[in-house]
Structures are given as structure tokens and as C-alpha cells.
N, C-alpha and C. Protein backbone atom coordinates (compact mmCIF):
# COMPACT_ATOMS: atom_id res chain seq x y z
N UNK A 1 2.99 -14.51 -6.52
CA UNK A 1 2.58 -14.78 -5.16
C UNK A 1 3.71 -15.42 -4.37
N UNK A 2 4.56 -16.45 -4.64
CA UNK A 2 5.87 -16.47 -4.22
C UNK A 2 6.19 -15.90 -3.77
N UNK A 3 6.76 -15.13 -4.37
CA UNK A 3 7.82 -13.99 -4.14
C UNK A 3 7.30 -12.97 -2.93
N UNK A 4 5.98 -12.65 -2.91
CA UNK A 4 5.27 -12.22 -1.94
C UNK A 4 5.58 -12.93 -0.35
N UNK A 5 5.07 -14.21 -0.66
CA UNK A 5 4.75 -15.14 0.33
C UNK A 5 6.44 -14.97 1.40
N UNK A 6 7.41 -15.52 0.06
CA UNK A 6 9.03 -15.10 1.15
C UNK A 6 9.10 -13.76 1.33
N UNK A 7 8.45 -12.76 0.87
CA UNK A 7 9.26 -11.49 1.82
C UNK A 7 8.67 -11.45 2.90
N UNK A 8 7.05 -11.96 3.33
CA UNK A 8 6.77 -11.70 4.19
C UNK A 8 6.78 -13.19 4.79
N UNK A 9 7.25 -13.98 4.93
CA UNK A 9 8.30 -14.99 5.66
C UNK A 9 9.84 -14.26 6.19
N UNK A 10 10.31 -13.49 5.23
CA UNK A 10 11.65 -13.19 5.59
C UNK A 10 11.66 -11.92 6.68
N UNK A 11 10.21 -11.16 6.31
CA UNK A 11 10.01 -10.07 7.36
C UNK A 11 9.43 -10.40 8.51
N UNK A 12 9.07 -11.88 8.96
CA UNK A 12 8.11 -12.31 9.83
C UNK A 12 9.18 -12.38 10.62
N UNK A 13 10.01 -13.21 10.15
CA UNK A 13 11.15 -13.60 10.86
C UNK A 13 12.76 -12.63 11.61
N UNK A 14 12.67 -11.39 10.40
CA UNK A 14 13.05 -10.43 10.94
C UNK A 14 12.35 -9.70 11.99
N UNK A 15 11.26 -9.50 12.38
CA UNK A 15 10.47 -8.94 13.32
C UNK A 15 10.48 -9.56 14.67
N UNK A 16 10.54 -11.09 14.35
CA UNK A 16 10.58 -11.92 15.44
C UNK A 16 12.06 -11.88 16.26
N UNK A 17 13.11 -11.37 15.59
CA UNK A 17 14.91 -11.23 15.78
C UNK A 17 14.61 -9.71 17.09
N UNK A 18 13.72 -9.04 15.98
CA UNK A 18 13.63 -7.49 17.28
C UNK A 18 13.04 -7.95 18.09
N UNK A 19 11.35 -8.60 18.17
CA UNK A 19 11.44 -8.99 19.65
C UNK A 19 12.16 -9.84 20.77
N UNK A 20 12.53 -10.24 20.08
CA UNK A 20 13.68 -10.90 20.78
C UNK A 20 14.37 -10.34 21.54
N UNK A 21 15.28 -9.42 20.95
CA UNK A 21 16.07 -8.51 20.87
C UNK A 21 15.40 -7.61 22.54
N UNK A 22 14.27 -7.10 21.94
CA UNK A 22 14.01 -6.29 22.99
C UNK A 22 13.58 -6.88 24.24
N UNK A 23 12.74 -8.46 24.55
CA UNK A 23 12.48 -9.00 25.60
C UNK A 23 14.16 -9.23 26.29
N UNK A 24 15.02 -9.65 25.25
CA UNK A 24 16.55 -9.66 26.21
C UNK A 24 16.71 -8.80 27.11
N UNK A 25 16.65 -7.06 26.13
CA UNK A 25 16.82 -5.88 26.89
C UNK A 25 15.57 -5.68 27.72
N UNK A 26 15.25 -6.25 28.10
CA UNK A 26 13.67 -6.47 29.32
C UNK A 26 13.19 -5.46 28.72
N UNK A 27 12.90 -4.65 27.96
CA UNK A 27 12.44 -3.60 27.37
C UNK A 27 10.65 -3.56 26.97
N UNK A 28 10.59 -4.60 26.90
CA UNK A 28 9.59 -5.05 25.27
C UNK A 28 8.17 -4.99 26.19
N UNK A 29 7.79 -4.73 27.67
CA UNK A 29 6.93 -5.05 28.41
C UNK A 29 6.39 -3.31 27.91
N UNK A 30 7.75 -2.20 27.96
CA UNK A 30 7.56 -0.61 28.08
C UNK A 30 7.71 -0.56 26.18
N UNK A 31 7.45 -1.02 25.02
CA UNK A 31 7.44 -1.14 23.87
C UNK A 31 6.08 -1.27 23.56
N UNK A 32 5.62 -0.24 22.52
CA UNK A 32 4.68 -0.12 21.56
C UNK A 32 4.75 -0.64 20.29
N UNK A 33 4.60 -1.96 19.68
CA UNK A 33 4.78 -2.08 18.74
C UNK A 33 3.96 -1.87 17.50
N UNK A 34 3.78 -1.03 16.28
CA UNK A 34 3.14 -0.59 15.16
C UNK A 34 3.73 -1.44 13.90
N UNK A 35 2.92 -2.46 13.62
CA UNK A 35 3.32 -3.23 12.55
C UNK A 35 2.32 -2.65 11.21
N UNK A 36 3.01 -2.28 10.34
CA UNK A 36 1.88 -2.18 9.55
C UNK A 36 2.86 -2.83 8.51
N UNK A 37 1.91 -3.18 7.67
CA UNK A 37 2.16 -4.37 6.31
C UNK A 37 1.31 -3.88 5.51
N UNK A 38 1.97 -2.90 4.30
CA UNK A 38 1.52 -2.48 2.79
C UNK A 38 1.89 -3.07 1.88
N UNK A 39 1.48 -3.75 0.87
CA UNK A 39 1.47 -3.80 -0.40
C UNK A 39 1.87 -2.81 -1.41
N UNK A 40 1.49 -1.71 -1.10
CA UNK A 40 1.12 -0.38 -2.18
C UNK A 40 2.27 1.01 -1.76
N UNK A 41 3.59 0.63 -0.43
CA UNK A 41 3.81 2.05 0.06
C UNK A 41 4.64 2.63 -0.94
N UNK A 42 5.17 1.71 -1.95
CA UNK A 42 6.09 2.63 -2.90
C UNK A 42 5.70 3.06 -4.49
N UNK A 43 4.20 3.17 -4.38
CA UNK A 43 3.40 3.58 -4.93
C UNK A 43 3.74 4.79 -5.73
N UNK A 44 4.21 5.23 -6.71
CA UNK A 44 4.15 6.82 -6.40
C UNK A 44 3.04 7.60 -7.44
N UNK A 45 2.10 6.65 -8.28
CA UNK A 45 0.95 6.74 -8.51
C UNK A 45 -0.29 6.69 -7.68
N UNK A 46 -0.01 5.93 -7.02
CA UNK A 46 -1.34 5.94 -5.94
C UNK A 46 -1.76 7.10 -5.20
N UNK A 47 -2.53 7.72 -5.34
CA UNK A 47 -3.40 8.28 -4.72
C UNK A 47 -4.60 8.14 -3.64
N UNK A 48 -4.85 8.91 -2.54
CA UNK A 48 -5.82 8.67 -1.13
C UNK A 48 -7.26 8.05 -2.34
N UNK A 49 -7.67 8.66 -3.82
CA UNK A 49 -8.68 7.97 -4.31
C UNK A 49 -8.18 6.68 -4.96
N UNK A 50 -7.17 6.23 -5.23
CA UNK A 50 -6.63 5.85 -6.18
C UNK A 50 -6.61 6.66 -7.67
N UNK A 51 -6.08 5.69 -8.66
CA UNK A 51 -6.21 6.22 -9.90
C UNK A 51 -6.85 5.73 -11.31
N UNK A 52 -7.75 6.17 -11.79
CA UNK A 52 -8.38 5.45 -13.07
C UNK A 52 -7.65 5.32 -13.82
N UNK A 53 -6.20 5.77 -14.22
CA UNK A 53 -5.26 5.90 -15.49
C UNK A 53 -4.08 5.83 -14.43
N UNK A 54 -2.81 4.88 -14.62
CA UNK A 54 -1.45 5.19 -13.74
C UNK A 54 -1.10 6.57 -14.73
N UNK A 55 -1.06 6.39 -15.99
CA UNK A 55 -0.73 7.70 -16.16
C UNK A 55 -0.92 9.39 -16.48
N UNK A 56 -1.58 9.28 -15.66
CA UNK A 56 -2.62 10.44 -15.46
C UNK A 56 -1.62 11.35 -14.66
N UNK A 57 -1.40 10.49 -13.37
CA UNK A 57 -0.46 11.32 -11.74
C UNK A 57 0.79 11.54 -12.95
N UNK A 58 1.65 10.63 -13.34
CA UNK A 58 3.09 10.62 -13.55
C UNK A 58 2.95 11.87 -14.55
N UNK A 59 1.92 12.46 -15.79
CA UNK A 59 2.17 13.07 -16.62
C UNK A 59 1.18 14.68 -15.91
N UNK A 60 1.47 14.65 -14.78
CA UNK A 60 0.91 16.11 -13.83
C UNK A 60 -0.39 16.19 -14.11
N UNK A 61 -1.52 15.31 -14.17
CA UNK A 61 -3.02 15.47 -14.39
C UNK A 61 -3.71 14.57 -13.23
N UNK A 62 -2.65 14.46 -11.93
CA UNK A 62 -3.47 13.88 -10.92
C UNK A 62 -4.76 14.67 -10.50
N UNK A 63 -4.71 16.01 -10.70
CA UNK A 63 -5.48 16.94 -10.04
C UNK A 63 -6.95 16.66 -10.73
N UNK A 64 -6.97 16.23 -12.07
CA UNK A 64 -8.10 16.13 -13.16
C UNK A 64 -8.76 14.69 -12.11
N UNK A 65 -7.92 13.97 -11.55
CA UNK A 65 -9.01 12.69 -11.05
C UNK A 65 -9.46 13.13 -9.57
N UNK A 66 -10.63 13.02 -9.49
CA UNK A 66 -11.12 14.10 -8.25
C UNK A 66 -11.98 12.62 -7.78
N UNK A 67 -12.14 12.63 -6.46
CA UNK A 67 -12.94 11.20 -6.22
C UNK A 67 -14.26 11.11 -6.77
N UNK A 68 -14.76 12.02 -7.30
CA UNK A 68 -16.32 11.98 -7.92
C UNK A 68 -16.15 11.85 -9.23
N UNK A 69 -14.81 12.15 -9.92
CA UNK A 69 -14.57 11.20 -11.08
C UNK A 69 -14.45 10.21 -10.95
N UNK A 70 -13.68 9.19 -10.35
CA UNK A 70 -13.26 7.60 -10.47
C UNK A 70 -14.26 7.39 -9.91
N UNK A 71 -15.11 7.52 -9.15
CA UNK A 71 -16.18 6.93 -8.72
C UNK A 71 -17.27 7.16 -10.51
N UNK A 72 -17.72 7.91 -11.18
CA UNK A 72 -18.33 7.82 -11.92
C UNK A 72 -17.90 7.26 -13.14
N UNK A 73 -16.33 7.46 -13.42
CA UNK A 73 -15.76 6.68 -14.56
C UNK A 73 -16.06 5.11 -13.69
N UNK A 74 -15.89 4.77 -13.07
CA UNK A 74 -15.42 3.30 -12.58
C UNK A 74 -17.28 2.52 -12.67
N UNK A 75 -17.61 3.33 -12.73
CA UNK A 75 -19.11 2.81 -12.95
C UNK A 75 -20.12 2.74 -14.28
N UNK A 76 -19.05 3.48 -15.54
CA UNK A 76 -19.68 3.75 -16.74
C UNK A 76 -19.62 2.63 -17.15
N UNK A 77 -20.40 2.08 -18.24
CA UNK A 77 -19.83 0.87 -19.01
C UNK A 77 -19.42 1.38 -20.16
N UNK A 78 -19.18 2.89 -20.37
CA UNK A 78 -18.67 3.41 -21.66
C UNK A 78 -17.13 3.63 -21.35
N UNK A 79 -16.74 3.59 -20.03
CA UNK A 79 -15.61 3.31 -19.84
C UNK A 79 -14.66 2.14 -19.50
N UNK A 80 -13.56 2.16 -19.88
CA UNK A 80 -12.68 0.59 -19.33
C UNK A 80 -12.53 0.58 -17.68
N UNK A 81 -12.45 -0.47 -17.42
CA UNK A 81 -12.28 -0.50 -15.95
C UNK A 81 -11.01 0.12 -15.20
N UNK A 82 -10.93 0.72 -14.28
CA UNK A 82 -10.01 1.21 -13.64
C UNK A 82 -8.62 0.19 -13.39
N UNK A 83 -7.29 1.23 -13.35
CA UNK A 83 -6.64 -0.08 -12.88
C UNK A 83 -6.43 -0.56 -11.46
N UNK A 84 -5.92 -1.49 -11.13
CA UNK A 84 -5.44 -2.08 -9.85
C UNK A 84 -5.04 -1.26 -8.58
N UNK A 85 -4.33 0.03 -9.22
CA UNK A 85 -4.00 1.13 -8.29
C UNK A 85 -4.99 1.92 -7.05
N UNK A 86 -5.52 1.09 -6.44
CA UNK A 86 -6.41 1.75 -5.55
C UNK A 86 -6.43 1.59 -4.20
N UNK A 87 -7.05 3.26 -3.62
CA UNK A 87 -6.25 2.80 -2.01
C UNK A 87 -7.05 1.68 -1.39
């Protein structure tokens, strides 16, 4: 959680440098700004359902997890719980 906490201290503060930046260039009144803040974008397991197994996607069997699977595995008690990977 640290480590979390300073990047997004270090990105707060970088963000705050561009507006800056752009109220100088009087700009920032005609500026749309889109902040989005992910956790998960370099994911390359993650999936729009997520995933019951990370290695399911990496070994080409993403196609086998269909959202009406993880929804029914994630609810068996004959199965282990899903992992963390979810959108």
C-alpha cells in the first residue's frame, strides 16, 4: 500500500505541474480534462469478465472462460475462489 499511496502522490503532483502549465498558457478554461486512475491497465490477463484462473488467458484458453462460467464457477463451493483479477 505504500508504494501505491507515493505513485499516486507523485502522479497527483505531476498532474497538478500540467495544470499549471496550461492555466499559464490561458488555455485550461478551452481544456477537457479525462483523468482516469487504474489499478489493473497493464493487466494482460484481465479480461472485460475477469478471470477464474490467471492462467487460463496466458496459456490461449481465455475463450473457455465465458461470463456464465466465472459467474457459476465463482459461486460453487466445489470450486476455489476466483482470483483477484477482476474487472
Amino acid at each position: 500500500m505504500e508504494i501505491y499511496a507515493g505513485f499516486l502522490e507523485h502522479t497527483d503532483y505531476h498532474v497538478g505541474l500540467l495544470i499549471d502549465a496550461l492555466a499559464d498558457l490561458e488555455v485550461l478554461d478551452d481544456t477537457l480534462i479525462y483523468y482516469i486512475f487504474g489499478d489493473n491497465g497493464a493487466s494482460a490477463e484481465g479480461t472485460p469478465q475477469g478471470t477464474f484462473n490467471e492462467m487460463i488467458p496466458i496459456n490461449g484458453l481465455g475463450h473457455l472462460e465465458t461470463r456464465s462460467f466465472c459467474r457459476r464457477t465463482s459461486t460453487s463451493s466445489a470450486h476455489p475462489q476466483p482470483t483477484t483479477i477482476t474487472p
